[in-house]
Protein backbone atom coordinates (compact mmCIF):
# COMPACT_ATOMS: atom_id res chain seq x y z
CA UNK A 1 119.53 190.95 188.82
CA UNK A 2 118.13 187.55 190.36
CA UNK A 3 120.56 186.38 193.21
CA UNK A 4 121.13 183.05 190.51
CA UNK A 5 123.41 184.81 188.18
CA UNK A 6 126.65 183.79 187.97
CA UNK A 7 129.15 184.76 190.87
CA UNK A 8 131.67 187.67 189.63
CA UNK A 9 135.69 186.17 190.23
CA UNK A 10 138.21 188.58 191.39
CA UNK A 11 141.72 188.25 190.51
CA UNK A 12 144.24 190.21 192.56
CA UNK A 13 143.06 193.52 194.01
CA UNK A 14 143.97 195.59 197.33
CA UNK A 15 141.44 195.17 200.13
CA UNK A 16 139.70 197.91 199.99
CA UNK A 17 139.28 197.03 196.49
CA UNK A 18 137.87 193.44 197.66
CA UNK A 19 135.59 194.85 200.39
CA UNK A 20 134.09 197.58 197.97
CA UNK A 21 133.58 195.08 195.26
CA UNK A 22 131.89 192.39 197.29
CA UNK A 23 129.74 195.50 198.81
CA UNK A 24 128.80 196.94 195.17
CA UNK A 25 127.74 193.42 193.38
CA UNK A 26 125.91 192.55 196.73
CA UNK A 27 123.49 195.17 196.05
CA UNK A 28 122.99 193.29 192.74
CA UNK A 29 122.21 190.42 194.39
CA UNK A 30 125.51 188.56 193.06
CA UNK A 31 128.19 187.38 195.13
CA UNK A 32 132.52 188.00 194.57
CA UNK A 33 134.60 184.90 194.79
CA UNK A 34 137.88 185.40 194.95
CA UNK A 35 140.17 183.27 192.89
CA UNK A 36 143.47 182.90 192.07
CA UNK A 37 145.49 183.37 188.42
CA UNK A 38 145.18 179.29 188.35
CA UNK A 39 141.06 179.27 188.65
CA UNK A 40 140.76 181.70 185.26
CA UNK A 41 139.96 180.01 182.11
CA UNK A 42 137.09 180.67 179.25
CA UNK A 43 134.30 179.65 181.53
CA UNK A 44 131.04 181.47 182.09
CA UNK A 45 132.26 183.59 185.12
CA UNK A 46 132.14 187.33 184.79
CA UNK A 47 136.16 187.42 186.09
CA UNK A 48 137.47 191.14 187.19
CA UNK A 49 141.24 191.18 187.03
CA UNK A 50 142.86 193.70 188.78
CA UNK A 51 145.55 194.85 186.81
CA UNK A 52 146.86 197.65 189.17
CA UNK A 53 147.74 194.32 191.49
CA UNK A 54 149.05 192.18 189.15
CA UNK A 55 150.33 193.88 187.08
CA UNK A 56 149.91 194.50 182.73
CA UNK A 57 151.81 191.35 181.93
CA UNK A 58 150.18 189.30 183.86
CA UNK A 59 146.93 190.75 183.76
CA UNK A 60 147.06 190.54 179.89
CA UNK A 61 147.65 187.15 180.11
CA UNK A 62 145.00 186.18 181.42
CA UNK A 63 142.57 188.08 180.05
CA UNK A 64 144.06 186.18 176.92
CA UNK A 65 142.86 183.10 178.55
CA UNK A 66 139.31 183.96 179.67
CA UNK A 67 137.32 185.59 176.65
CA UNK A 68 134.76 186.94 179.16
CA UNK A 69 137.31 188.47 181.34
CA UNK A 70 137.23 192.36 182.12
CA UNK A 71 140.26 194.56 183.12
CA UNK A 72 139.95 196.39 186.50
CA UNK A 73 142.27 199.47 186.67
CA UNK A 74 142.90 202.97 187.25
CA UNK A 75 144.50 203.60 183.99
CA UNK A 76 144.73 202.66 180.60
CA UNK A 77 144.09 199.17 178.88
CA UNK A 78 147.32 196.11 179.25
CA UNK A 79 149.00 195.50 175.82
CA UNK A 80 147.40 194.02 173.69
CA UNK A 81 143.36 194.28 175.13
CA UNK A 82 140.42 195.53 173.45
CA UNK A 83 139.73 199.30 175.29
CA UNK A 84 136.28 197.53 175.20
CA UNK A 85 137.34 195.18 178.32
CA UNK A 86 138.69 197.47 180.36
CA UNK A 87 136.49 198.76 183.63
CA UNK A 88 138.04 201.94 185.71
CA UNK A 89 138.39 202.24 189.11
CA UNK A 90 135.97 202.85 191.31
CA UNK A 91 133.31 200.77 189.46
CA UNK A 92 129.62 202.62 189.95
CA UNK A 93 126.58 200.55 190.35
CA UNK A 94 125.51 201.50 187.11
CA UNK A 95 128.87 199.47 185.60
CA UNK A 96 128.51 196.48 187.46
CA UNK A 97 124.99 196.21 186.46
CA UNK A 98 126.25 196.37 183.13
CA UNK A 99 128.82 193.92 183.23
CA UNK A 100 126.73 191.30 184.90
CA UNK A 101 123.68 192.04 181.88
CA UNK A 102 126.87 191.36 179.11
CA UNK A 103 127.84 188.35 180.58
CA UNK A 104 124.76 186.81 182.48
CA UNK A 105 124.00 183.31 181.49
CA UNK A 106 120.76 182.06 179.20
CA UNK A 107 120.98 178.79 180.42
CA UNK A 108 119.78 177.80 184.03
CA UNK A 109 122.25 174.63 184.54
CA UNK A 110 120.22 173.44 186.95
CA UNK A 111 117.06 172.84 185.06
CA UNK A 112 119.46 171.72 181.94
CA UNK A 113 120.75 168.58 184.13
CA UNK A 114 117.10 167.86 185.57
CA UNK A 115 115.91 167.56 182.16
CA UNK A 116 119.01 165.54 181.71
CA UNK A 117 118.20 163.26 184.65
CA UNK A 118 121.10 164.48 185.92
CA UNK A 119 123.67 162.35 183.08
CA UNK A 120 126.29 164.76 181.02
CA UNK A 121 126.27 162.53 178.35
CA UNK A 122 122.35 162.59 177.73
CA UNK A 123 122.85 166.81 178.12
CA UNK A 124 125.67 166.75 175.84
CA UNK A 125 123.16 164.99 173.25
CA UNK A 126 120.33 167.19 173.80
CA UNK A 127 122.32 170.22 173.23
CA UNK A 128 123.76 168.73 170.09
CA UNK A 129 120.08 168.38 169.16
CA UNK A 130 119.19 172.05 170.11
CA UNK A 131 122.22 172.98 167.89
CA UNK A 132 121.41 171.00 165.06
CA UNK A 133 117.59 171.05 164.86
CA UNK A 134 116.40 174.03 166.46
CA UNK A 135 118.82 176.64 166.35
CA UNK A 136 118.42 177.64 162.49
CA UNK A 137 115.27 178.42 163.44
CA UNK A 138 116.31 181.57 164.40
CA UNK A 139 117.14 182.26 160.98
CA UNK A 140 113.49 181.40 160.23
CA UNK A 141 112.16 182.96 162.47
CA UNK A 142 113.90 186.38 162.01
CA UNK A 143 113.11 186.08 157.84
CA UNK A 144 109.06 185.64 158.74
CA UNK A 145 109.50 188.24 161.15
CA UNK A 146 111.05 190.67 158.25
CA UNK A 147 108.27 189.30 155.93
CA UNK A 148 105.18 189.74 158.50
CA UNK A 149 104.13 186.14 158.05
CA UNK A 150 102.99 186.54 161.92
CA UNK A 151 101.44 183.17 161.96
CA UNK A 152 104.25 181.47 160.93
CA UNK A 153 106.29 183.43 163.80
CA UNK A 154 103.55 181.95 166.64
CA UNK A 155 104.08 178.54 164.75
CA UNK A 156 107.70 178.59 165.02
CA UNK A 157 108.00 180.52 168.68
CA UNK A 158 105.56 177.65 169.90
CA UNK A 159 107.80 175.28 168.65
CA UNK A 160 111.07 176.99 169.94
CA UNK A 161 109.52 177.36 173.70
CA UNK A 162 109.33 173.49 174.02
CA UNK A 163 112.89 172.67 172.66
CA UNK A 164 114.46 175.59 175.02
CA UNK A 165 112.86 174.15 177.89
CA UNK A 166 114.55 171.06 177.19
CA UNK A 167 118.03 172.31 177.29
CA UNK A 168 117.40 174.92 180.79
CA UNK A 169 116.83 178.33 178.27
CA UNK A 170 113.74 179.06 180.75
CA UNK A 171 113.93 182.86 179.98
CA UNK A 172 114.32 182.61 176.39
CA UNK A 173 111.26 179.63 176.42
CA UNK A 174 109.24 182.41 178.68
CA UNK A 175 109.90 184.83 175.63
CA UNK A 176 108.75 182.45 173.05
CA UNK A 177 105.34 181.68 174.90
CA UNK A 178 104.66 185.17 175.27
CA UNK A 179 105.53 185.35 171.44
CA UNK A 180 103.14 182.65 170.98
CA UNK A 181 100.23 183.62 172.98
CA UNK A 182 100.62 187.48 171.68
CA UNK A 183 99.71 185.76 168.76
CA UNK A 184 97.06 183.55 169.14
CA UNK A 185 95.35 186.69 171.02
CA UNK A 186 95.36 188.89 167.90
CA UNK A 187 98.08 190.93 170.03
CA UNK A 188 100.43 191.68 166.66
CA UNK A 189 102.41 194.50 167.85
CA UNK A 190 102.97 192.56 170.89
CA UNK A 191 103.99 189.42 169.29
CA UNK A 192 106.37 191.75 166.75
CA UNK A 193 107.63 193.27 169.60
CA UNK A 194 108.40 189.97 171.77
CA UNK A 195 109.77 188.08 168.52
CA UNK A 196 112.60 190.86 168.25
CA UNK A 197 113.15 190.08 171.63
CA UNK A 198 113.35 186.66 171.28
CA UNK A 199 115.47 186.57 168.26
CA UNK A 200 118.05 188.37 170.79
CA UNK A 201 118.01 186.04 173.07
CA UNK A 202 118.12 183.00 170.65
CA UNK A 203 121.83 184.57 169.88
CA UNK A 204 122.75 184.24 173.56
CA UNK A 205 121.37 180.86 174.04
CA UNK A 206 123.48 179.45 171.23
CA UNK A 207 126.90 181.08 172.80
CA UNK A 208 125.98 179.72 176.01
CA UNK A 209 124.96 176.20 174.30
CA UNK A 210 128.09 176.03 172.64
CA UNK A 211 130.08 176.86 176.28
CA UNK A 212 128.16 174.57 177.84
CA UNK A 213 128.46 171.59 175.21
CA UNK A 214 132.56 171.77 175.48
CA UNK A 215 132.39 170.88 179.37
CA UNK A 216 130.59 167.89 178.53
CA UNK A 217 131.42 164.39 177.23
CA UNK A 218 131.44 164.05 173.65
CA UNK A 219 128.45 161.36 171.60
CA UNK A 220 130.37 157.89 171.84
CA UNK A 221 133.38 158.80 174.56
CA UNK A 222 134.59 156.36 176.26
């Protein structure tokens, strides 16, 4: 996991809970910030709330507020949450990898705001773009890939790497050069194989557009 992903939040928690959790997701090269119930809303944070500390009630609440939000616990799931969010105490290695690979970002915001020249309101218009002129490519994309028209896949996943470059979706832009070049080599398993790939990724990128897009100023704000 590249030490760039974003930081895991902790919310409540003993301190030996604290100290092994900042331990664990160090050897994953990601860092624990510690925040408090106020900090938790549906950003892109992988938050771990510590319902043991805080409590169901509370912890229920705001996992209610933070989509992205996991349970930490040693027993069952708060009222009311999906089994699906619920991590048990101790977490292994192996499940905080996991976690941060469900909820690491597509977008480097970094890059996003350079090609921005650093201005929200010129991002905020190039994602519109993105959203509304090259994300139903995907759907393209995905019915040539179905079809075997590979050469209209390379067309389309040369197209795609630009426009994702644009908007800081460097690993999914990496993915559709590979698709690209797969193709122009005569490499069609390899360009079958990366387009599936891609087509994954493509799903991500939009979530994370989307999430991105509502933190920014809306086209003709004042």
């Amino acid at each position: 996991m590249p030490s760039s992903c974003v930081p895991v939040g902790l919310v409540g928690g003993d301190p030996v809970t604290r100290i092994a959790l900042h331990h664990l997701f160090a050897r994953l090269d990601a860092r624990v910030e510690e925040v408090d119930e106020a900090a938790v809303d549906a950003d892109a944070r992988l938050t771990l709330v510590d319902v043991d500390d805080l409590g169901p009630a509370a912890a229920a609440a705001l996992l209610a507020r933070n989509p992205r939000a996991v349970a930490l616990t040693v027993a069952g799931s708060p009222p009311g949450v999906d089994p699906a969010r619920v991590v048990f105490k101790p977490l292994r290695l192996e499940g905080a990898r996991a976690l941060l690979d469900k909820t690491r970002q597509t977008l480097d915001i970094g890059a996003a705001y350079d090609a921005a020249c650093g201005e929200p309101e010129l991002l905020g218009e190039l994602l519109d773009d993105y959203l509304e002129l090259s994300a139903p490519l995907q759907h393209q994309l995905a019915e040539h890939l179905r079809a075997r028209r590979f050469e209209d896949v390379g067309r389309l996943a040369h197209r795609l790497a630009g426009n994702l470059g644009l908007i800081g979706a460097l690993d999914a832009a990496a993915a559709a050069r590979r698709v690209d070049d797969a193709l122009r080599t005569g490499d069609v398993e390899g360009g079958r194989l990366g387009a599936i790939e891609l087509d994954r990724l493509l799903t991500q990128v939009v979530d994370d557009v989307h999430a991105l897009r509502a933190t920014l100023p809306q086209r003709g704000a004042r």
